[in-house]
C-alpha atoms as a PDB file:
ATOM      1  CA  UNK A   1       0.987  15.193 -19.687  1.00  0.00           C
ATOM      2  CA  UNK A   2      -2.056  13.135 -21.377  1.00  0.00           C
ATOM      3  CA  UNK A   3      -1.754   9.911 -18.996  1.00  0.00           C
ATOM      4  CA  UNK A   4      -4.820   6.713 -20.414  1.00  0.00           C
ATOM      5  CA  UNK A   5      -3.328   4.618 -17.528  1.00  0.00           C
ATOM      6  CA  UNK A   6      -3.090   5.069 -13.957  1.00  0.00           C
ATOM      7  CA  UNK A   7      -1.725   2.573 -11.379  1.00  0.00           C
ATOM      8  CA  UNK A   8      -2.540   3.389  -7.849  1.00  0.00           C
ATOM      9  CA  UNK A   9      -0.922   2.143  -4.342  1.00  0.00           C
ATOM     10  CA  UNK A  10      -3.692   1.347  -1.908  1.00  0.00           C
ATOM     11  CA  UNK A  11      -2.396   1.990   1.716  1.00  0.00           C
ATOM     12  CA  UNK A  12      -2.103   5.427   2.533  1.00  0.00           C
ATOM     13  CA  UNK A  13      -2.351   6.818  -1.285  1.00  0.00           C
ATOM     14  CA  UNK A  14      -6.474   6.023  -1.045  1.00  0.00           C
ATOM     15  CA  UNK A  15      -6.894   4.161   1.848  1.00  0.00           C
ATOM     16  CA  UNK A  16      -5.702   5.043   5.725  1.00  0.00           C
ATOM     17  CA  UNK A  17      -3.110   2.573   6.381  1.00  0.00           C
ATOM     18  CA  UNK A  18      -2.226   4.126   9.329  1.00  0.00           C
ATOM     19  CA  UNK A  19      -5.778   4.892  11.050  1.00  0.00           C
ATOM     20  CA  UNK A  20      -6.671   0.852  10.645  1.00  0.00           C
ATOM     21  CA  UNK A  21      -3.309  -0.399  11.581  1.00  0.00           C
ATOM     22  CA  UNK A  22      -3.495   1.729  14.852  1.00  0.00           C
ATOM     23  CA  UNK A  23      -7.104   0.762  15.942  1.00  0.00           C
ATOM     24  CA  UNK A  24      -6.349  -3.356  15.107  1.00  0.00           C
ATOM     25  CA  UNK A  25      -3.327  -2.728  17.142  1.00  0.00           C
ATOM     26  CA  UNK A  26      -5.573  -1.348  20.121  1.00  0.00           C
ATOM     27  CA  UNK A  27      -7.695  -4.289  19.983  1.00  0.00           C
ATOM     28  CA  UNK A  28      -4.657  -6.667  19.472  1.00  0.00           C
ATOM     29  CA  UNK A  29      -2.952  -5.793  22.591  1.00  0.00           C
ATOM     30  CA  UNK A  30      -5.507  -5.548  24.897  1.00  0.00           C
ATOM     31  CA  UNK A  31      -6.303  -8.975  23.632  1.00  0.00           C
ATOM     32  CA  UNK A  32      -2.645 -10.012  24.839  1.00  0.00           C
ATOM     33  CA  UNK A  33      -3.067  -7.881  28.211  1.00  0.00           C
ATOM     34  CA  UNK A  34      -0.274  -5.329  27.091  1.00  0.00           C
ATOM     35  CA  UNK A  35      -1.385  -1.569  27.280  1.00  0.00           C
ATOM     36  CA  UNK A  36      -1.451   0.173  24.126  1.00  0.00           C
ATOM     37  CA  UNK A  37       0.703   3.410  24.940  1.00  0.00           C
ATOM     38  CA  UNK A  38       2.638   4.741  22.133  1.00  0.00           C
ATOM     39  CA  UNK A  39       5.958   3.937  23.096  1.00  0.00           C
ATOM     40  CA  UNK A  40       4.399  -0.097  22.827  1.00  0.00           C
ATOM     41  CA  UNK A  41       2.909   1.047  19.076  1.00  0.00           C
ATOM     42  CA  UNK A  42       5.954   2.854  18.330  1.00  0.00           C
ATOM     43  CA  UNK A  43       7.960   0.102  18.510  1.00  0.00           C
ATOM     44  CA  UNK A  44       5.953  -2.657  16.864  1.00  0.00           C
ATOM     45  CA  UNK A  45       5.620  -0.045  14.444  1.00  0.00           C
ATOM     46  CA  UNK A  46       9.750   0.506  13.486  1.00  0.00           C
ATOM     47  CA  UNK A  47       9.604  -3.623  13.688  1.00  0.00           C
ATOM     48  CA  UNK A  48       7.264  -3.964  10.959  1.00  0.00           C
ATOM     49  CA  UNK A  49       8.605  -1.495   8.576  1.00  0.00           C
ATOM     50  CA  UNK A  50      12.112  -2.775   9.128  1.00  0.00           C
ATOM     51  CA  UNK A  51      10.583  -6.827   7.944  1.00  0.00           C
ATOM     52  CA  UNK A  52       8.562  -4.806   5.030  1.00  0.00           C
ATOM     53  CA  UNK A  53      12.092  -2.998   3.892  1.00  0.00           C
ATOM     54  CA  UNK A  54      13.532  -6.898   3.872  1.00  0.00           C
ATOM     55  CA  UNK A  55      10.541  -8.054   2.087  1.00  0.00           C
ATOM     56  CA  UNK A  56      10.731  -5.070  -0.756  1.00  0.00           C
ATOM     57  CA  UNK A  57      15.139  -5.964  -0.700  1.00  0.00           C
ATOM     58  CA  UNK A  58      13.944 -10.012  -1.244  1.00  0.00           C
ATOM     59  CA  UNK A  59      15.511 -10.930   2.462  1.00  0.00           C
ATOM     60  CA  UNK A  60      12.312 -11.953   3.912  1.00  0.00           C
ATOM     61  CA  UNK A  61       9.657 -13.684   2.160  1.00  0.00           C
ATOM     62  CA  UNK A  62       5.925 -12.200   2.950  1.00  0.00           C
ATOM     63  CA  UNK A  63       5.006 -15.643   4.604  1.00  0.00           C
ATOM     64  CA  UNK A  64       7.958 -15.535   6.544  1.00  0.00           C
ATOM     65  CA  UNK A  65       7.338 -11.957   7.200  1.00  0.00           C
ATOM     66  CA  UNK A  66       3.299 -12.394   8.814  1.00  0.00           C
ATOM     67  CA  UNK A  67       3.975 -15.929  10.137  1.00  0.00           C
ATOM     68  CA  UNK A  68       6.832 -14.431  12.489  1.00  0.00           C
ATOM     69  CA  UNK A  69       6.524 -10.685  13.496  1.00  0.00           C
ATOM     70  CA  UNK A  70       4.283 -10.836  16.062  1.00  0.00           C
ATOM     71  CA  UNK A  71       5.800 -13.531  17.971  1.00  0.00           C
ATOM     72  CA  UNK A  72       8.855 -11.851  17.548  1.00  0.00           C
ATOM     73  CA  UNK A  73       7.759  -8.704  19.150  1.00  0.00           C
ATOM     74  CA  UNK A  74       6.155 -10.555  21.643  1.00  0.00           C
ATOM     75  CA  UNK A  75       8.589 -12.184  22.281  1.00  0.00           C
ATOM     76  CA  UNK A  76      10.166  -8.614  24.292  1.00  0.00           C
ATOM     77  CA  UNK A  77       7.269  -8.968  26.344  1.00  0.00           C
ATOM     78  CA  UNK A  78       7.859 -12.342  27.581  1.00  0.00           C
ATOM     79  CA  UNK A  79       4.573 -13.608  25.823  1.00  0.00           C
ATOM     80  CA  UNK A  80       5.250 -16.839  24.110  1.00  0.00           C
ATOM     81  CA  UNK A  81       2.585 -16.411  21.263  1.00  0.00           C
ATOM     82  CA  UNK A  82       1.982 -18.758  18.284  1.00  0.00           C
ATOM     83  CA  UNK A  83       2.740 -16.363  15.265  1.00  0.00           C
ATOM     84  CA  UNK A  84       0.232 -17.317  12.724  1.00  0.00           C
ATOM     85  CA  UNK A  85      -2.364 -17.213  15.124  1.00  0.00           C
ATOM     86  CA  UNK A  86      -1.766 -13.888  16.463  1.00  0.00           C
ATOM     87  CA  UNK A  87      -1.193 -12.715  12.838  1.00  0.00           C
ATOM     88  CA  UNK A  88      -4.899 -14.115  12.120  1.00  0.00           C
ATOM     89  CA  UNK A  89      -5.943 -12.618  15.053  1.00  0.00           C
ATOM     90  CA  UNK A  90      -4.872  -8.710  13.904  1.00  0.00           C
ATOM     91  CA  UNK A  91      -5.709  -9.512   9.554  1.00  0.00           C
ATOM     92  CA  UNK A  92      -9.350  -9.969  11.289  1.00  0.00           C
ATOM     93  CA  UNK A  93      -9.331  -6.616  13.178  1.00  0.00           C
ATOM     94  CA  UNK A  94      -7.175  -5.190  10.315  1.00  0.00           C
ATOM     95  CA  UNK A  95      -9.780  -6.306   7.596  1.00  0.00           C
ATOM     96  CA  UNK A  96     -12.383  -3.696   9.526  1.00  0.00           C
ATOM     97  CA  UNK A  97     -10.556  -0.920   8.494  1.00  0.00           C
ATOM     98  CA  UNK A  98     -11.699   0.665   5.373  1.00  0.00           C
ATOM     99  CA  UNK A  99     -11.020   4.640   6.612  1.00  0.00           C
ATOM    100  CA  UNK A 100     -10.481   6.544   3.158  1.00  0.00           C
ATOM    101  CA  UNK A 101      -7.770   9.157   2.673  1.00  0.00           C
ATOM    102  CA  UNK A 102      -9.184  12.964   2.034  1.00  0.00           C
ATOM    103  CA  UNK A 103     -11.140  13.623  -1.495  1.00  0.00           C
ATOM    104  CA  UNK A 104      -9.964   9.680  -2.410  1.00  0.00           C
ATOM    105  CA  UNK A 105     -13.525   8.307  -3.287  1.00  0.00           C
ATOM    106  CA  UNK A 106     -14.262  11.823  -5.253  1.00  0.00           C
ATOM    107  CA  UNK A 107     -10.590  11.650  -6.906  1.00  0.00           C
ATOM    108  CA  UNK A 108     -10.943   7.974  -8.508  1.00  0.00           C
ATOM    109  CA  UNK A 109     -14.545   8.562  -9.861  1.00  0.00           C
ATOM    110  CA  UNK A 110     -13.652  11.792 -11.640  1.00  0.00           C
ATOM    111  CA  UNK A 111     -10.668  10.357 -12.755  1.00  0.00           C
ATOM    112  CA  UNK A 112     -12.548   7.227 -13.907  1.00  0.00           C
ATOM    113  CA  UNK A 113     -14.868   9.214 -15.888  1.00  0.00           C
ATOM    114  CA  UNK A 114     -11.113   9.629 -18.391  1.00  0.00           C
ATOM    115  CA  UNK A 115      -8.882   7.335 -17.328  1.00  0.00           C
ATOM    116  CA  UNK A 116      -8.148   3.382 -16.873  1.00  0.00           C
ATOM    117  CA  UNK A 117      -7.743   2.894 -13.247  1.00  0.00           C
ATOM    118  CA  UNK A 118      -5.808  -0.124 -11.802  1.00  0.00           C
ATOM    119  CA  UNK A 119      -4.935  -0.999  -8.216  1.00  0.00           C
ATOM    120  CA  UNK A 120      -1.192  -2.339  -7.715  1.00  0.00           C
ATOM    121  CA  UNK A 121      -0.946  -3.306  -3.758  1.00  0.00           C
ATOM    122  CA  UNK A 122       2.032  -4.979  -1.801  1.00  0.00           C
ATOM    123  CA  UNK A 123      -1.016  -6.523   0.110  1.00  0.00           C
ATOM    124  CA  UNK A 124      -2.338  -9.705   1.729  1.00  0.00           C
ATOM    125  CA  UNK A 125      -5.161 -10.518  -0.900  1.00  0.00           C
ATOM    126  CA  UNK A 126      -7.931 -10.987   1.694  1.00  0.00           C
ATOM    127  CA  UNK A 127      -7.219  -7.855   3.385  1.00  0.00           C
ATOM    128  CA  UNK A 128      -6.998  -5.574   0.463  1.00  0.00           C
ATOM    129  CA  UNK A 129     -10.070  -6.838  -1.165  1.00  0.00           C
ATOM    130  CA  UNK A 130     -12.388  -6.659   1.453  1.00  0.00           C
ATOM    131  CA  UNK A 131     -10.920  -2.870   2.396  1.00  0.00           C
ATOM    132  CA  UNK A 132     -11.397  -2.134  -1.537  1.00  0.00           C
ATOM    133  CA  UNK A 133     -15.288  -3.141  -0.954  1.00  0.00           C
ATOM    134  CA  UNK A 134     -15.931  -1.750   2.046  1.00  0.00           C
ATOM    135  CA  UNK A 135     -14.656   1.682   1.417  1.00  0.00           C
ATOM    136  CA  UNK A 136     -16.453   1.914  -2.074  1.00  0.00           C
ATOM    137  CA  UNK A 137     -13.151   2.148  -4.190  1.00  0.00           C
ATOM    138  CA  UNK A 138     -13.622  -1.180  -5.810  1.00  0.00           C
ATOM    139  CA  UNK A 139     -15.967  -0.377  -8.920  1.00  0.00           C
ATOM    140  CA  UNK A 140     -13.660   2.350 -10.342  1.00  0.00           C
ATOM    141  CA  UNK A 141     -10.626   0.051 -10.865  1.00  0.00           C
ATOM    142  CA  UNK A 142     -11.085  -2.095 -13.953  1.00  0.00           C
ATOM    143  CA  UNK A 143      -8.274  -4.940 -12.245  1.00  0.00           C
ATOM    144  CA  UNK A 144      -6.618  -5.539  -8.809  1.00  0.00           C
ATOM    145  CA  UNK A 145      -3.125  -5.792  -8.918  1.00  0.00           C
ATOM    146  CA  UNK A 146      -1.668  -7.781  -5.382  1.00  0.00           C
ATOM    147  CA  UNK A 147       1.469  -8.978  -4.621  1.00  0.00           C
ATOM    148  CA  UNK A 148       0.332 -12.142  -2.344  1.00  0.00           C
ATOM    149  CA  UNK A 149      -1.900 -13.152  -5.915  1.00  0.00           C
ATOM    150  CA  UNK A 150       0.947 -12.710  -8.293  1.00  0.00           C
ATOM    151  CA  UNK A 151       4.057 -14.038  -5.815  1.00  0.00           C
ATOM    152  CA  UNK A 152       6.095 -11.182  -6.857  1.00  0.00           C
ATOM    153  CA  UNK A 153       6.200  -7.373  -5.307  1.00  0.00           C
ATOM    154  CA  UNK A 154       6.870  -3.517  -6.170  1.00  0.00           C
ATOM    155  CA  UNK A 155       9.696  -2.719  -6.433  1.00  0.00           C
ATOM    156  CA  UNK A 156      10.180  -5.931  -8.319  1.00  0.00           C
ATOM    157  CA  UNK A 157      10.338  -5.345 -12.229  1.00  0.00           C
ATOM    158  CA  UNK A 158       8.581  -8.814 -12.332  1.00  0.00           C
ATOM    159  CA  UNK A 159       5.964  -7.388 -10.949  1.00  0.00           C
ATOM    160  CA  UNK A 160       5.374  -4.565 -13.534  1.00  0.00           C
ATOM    161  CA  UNK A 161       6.014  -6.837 -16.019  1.00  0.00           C
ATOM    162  CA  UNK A 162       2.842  -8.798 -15.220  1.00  0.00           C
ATOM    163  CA  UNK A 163       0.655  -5.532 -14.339  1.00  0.00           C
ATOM    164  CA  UNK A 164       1.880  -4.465 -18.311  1.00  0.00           C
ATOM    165  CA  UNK A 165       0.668  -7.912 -19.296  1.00  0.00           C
ATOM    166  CA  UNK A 166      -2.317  -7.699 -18.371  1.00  0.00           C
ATOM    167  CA  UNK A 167      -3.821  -4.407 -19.338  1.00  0.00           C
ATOM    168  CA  UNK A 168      -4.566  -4.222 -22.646  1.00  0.00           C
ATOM    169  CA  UNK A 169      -3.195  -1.566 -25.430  1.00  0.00           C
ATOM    170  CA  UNK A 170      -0.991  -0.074 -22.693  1.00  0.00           C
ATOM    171  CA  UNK A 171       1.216   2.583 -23.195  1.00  0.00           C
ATOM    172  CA  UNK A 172       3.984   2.989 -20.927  1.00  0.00           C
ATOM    173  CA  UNK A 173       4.500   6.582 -22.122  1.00  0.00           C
ATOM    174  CA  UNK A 174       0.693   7.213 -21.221  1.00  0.00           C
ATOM    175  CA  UNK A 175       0.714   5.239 -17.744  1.00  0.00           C
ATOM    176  CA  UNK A 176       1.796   6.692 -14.243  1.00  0.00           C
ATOM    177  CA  UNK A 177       2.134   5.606 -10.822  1.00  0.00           C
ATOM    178  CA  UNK A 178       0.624   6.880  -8.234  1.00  0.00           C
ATOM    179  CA  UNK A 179       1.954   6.166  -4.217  1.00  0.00           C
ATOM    180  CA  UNK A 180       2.923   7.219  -0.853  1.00  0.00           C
ATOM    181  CA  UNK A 181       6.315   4.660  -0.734  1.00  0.00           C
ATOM    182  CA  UNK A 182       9.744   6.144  -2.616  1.00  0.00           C
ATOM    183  CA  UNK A 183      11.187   2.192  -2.110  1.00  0.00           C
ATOM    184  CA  UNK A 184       7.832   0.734  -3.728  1.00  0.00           C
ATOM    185  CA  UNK A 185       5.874   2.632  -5.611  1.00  0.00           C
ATOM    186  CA  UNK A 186       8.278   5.003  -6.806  1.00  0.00           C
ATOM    187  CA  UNK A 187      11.551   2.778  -7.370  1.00  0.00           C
ATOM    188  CA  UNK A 188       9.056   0.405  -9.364  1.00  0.00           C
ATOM    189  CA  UNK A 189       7.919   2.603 -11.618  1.00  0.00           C
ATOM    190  CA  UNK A 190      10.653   4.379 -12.348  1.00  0.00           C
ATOM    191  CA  UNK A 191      12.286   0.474 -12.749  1.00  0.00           C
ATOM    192  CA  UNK A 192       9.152  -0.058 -14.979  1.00  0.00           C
ATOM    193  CA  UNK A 193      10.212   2.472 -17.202  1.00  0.00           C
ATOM    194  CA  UNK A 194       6.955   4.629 -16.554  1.00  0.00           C
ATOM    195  CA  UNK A 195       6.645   8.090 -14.451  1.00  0.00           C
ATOM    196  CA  UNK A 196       5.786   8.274 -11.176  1.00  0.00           C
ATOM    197  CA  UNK A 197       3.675  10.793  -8.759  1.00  0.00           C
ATOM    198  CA  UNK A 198       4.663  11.041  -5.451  1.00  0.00           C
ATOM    199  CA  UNK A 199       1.982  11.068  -2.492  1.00  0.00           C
ATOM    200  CA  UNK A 200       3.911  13.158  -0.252  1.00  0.00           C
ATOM    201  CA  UNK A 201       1.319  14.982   1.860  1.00  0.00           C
ATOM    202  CA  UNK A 202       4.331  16.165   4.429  1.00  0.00           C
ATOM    203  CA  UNK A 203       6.723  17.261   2.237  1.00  0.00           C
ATOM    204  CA  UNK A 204       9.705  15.096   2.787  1.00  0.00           C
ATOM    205  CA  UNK A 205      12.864  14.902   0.778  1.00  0.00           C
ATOM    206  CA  UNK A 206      12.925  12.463  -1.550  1.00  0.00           C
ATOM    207  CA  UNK A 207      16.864  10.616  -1.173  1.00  0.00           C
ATOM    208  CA  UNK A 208      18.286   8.856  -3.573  1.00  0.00           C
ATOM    209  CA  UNK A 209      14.849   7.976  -5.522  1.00  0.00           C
ATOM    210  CA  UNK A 210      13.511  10.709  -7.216  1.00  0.00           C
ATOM    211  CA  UNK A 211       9.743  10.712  -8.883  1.00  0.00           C
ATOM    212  CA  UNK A 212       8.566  12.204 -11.651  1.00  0.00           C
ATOM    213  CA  UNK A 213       6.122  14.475  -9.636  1.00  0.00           C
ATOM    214  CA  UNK A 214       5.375  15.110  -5.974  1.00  0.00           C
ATOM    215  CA  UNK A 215       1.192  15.672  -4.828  1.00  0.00           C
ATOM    216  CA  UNK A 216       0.627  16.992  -1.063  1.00  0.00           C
ATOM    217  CA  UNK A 217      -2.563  15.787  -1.819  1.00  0.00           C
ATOM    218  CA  UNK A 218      -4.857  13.736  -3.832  1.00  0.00           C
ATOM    219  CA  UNK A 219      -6.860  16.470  -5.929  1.00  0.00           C
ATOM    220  CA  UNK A 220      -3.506  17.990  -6.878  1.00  0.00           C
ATOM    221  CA  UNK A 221      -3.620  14.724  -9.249  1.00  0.00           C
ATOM    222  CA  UNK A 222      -5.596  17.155 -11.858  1.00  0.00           C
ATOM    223  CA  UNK A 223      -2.959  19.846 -12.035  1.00  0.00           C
ATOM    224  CA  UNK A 224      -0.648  17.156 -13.324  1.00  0.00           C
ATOM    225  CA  UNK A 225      -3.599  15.624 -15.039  1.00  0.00           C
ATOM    226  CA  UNK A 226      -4.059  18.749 -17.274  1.00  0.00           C
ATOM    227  CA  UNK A 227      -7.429  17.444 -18.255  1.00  0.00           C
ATOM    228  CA  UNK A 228      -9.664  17.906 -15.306  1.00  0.00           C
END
């Protein structure tokens, strides 16, 4: 297929969500005097995703979400923490890490080189731009696309409808999203009305949302791509 338009997720699609979210946690909790074993990260971990699910359903607004998860999970410590302090406290060691998925920097600028290239981010503004920057990404993408900036979020059709807005001469028959979430990324798109790749890199099943293509990794993008 002969895609002008590409819409990519940020956070492990081209970025390593996972590498800077586990090295602000280390900093984070030896901050607060709790040791960092996994079981500790594990379970912060399953916290967080389950407030990011509510956020994606509309049960939990982002502020609400940021202002109160970490003094919620401290809260099973018996630390009495003030939550949008804490929360400033890990953005800050969160903002510092900018580690790129494999072939990510060589996958935008050859794509680039053909394509429109937009990023569309369930993100805290400050965060994602100053990852964007650091890692290099930034001058391939002709507009940033966040949630926190537009006060709507994938999966949300609402937020689509603004990305659409926005870009000019768009074709939504020629446009494709690219991410690692089948509840964000891949639910919005297909919502959207466009297709949707699938950044699987493990293989999983896909449930009851099923994309339009699956990638294991980021260079497969010019199989499906045709033109590269």
């Amino acid at each position: 297929m002969s895609y002008e338009t590409i819409l990519f997720d940020i956070d492990d699609t081209l970025l390593d969500f996972k590498a800077a979210e586990e090295q602000a946690l280390l900093w984070l909790f030896q901050d607060m005097d709790i040791e960092p074993t996994l079981a500790v990260k594990e379970k912060y971990k399953k916290m967080n995703q389950g407030f990011w699910r509510d956020h994606e359903a509309g049960i939990l607004s982002r502020q609400e979400l940021l202002d109160n998860r970490f003094r919620l999970f401290f809260e099973m410590y018996e630390r009495d923490v003030d939550g949008p302090k804490t929360e400033a406290r890990y953005r800050h060691y969160l903002n510092q890490g900018y580690q790129l998925m494999t072939n990510s920097l060589e996958v935008v600028d050859t794509l680039s080189q053909k394509k429109d290239l937009y990023v569309v981010t369930n993100g805290v503004s400050v965060t994602q731009h100053q990852r964007l920057e650091k890692s290099g990404l930034a001058p391939y993408f002709k507009k940033f696309f966040i949630s926190e900036e537009m006060g709507v979020h994938k999966p949300m059709r609402e937020f689509f409808d603004i990305v659409f807005s926005e870009i000019p001469r768009l074709d939504k028959e020629k446009t494709v999203i690219v991410g690692d979430s089948l509840t964000s990324d891949i639910l919005g798109g297909k919502t959207a009305g466009i297709d949707t790749i699938w950044m699987n890199p493990q293989e999983k099943e896909a449930d009851a949302v099923q994309p339009t293509y699956q990638i294991k990794k980021l260079t497969d993008l010019y199989q499906i791509l045709e033109e590269f």
